[in-house]
C-alpha atoms as a PDB file:
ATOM      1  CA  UNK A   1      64.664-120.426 -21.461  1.00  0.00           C
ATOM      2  CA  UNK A   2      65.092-121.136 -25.130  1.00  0.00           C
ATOM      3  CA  UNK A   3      63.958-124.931 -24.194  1.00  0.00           C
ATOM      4  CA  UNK A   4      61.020-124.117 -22.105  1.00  0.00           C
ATOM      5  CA  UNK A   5      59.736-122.307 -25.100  1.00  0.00           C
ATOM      6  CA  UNK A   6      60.534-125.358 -27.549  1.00  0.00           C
ATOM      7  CA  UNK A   7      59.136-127.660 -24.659  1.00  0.00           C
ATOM      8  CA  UNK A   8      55.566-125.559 -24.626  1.00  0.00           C
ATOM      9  CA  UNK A   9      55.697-125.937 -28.630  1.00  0.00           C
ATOM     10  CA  UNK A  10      56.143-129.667 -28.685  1.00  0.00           C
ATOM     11  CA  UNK A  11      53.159-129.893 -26.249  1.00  0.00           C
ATOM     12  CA  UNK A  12      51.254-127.599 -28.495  1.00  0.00           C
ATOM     13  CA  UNK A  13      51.694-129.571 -31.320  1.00  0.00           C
ATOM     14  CA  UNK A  14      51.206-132.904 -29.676  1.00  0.00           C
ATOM     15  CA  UNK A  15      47.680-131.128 -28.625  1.00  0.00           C
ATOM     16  CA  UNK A  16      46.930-130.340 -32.405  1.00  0.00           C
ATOM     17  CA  UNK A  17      48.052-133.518 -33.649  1.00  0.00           C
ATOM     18  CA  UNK A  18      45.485-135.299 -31.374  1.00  0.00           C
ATOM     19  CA  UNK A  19      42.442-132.465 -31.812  1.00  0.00           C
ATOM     20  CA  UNK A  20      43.051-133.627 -35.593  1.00  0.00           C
ATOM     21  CA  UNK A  21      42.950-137.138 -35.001  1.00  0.00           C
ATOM     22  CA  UNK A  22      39.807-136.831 -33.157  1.00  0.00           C
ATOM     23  CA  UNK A  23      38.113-134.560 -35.389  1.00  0.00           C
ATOM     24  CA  UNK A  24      39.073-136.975 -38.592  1.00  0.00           C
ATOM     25  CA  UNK A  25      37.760-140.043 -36.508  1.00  0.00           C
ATOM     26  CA  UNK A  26      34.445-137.856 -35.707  1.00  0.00           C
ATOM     27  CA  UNK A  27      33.718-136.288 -38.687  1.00  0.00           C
ATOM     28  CA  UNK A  28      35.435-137.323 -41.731  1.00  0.00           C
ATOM     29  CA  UNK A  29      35.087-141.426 -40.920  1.00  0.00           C
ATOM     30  CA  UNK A  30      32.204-142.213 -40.290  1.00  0.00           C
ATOM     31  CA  UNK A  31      33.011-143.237 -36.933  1.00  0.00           C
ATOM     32  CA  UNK A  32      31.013-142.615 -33.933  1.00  0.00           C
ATOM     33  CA  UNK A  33      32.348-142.703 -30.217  1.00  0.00           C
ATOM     34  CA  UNK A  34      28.610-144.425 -29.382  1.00  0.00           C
ATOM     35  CA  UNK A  35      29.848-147.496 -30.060  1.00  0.00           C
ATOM     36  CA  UNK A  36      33.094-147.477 -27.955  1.00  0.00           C
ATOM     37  CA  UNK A  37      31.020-146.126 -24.650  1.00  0.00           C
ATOM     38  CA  UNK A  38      29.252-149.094 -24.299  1.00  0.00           C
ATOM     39  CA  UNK A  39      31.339-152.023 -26.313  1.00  0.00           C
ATOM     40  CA  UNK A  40      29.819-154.730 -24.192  1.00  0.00           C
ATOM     41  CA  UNK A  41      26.363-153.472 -24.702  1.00  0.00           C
ATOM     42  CA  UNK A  42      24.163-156.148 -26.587  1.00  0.00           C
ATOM     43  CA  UNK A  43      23.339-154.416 -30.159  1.00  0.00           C
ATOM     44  CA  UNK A  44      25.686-151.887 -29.078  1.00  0.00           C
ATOM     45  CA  UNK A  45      26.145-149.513 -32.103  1.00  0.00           C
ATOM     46  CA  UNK A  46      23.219-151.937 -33.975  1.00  0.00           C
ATOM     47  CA  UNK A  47      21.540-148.659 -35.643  1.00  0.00           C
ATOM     48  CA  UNK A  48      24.973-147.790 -37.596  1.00  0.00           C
ATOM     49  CA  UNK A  49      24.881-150.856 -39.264  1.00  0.00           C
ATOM     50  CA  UNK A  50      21.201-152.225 -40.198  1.00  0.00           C
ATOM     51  CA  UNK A  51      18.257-149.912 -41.289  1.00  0.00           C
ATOM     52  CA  UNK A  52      15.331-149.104 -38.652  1.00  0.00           C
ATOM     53  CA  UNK A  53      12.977-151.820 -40.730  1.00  0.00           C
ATOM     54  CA  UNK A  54      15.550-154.440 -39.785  1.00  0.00           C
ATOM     55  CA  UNK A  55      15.677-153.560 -36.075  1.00  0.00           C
ATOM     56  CA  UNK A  56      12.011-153.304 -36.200  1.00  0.00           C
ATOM     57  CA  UNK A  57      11.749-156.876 -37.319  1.00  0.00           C
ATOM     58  CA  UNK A  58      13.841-158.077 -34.995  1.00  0.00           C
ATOM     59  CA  UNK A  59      12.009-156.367 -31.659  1.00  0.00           C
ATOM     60  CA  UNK A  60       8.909-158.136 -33.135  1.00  0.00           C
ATOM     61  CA  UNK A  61      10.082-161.800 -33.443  1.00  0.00           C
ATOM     62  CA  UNK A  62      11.967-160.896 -29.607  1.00  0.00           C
ATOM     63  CA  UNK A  63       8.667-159.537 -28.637  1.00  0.00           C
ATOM     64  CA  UNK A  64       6.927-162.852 -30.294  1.00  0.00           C
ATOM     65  CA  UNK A  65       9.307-165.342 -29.162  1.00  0.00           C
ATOM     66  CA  UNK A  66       9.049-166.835 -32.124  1.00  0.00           C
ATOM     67  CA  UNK A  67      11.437-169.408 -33.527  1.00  0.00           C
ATOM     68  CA  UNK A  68      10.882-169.358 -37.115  1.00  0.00           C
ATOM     69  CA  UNK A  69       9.137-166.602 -39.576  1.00  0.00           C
ATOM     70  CA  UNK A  70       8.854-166.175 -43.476  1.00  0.00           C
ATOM     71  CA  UNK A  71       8.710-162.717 -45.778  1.00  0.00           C
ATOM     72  CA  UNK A  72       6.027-161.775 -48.315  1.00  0.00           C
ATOM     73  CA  UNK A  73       7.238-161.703 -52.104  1.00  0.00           C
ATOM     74  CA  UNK A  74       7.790-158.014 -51.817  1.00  0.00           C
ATOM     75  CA  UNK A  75      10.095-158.104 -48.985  1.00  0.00           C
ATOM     76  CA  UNK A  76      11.503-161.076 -50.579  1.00  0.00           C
ATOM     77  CA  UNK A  77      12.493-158.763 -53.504  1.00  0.00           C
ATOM     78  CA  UNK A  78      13.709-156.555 -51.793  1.00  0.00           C
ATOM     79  CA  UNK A  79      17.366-158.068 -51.800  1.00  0.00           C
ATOM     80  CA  UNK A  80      18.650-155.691 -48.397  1.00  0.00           C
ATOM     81  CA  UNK A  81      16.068-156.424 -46.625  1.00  0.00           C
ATOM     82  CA  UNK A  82      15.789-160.293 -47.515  1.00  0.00           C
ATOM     83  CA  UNK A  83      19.307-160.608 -46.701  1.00  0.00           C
ATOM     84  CA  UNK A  84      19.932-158.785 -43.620  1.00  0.00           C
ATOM     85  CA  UNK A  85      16.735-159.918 -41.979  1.00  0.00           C
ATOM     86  CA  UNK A  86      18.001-163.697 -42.408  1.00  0.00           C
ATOM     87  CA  UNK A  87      20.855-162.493 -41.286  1.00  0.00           C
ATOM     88  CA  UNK A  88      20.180-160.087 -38.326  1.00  0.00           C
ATOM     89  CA  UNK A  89      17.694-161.950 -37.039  1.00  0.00           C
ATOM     90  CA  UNK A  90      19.809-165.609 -37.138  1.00  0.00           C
ATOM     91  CA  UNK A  91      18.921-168.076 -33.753  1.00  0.00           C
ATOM     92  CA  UNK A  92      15.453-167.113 -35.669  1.00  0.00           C
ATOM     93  CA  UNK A  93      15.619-168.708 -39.003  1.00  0.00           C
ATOM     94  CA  UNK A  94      13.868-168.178 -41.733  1.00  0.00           C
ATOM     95  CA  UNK A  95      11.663-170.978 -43.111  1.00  0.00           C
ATOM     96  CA  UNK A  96       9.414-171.140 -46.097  1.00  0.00           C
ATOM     97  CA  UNK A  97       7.117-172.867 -44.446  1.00  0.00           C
ATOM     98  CA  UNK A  98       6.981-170.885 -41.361  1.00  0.00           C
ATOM     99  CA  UNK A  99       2.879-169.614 -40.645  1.00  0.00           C
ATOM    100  CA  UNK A 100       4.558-166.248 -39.450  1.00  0.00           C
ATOM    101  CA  UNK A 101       4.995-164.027 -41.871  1.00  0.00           C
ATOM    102  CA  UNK A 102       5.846-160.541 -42.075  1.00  0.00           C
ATOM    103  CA  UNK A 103       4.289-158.169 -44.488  1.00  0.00           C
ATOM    104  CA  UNK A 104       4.947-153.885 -45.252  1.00  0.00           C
ATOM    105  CA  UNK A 105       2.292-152.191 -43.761  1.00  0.00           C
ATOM    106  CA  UNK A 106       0.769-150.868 -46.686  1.00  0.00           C
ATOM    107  CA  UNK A 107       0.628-154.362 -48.045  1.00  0.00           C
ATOM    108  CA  UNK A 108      -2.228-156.164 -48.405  1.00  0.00           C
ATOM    109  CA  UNK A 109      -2.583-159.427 -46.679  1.00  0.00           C
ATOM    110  CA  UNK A 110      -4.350-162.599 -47.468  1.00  0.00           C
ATOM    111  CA  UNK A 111      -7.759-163.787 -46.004  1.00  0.00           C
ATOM    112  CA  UNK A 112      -6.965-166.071 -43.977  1.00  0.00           C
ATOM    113  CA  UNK A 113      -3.965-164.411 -42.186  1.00  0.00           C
ATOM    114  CA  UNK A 114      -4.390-162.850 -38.726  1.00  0.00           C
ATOM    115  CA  UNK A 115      -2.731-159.817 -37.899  1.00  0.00           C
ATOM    116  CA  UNK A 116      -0.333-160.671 -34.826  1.00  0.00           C
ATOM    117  CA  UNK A 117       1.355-157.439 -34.504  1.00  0.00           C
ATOM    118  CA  UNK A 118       1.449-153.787 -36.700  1.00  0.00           C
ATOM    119  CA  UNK A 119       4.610-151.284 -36.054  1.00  0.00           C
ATOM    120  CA  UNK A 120       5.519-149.048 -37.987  1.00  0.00           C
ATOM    121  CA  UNK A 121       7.104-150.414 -41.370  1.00  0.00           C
ATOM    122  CA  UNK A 122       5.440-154.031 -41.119  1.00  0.00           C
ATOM    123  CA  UNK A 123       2.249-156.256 -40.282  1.00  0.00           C
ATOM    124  CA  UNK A 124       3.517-159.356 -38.379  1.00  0.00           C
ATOM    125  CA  UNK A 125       0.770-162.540 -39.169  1.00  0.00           C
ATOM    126  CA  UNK A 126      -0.059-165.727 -38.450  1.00  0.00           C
ATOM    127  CA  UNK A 127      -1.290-167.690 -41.361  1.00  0.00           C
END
C-alpha cells in the first residue's frame, strides 16, 4: 500500500517535471512548437527569424523570377535589411548593376524607373 502511494507520487512528479519543461520551452525561450510541426516545410518557421520586409522581398523576386536585383541608398543604409536581404534572398544575388531595384514605398523613385511591382513596405522597378 505504502508503495502504491510512493508509485502515484513518482508519476506525479514525473508529470510536473515535464508540464515545467514544456511551459519553459513555450514561454520563457523563445521557442515555438510551429517550427517542429512542419520541420520539412520550405521556410518552415521563416517569420521567427527575418522581419516581414525581408519575406516581402523575397515573395517579390519569387513572384518576378528574377535572377539578380539591387537596393536604393536608403535600404542600403539600412545595415539589417542590406544584410539579410543578400542573404535571405541568396540563388538571387545582389548586383550593383542589376536594372531591378527595390525601393521603400514612401520613397521616391527616379524618372526613368518603371514601377514593376508595389506591396506593402517596397516599390519593386525596372530601371
Amino acid at each position: 500500500m505504502v508503495y502504491n502511494k510512493i508509485k502515484k507520487i513518482r508519476i506525479l512528479f514525473i508529470v510536473i517535471c515535464i508540464a515545467q519543461l514544456l511551459h519553459i520551452f513555450q514561454f520563457r525561450s523563445g521557442f515555438h512548437f510551429e517550427v517542429i510541426k512542419n520541420p520539412f516545410k520550405v521556410d518552415s518557421g521563416i517569420s521567427f527569424v527575418v522581419s516581414s520586409e525581408v519575406i516581402e522581398i523575397n515573395e517579390i523576386l519569387k513572384n518576378q523570377k528574377v535572377k539578380s536585383f539591387n537596393l536604393s541608398k536608403i535600404i542600403k543604409n539600412n545595415s539589417y535589411l542590406h544584410k539579410k536581404s543578400v542573404e535571405y534572398n541568396y540563388p538571387i544575388i545582389m548586383d550593383e548593376n542589376s536594372k531591378m531595384i527595390f525601393f521603400l514605398k514612401d520613397e521616391n523613385i527616379p524618372d526613368s524607373c518603371k514601377v514593376v511591382e508595389t506591396r506593402k513596405y517596397f516599390k519593386f522597378t525596372k530601371c
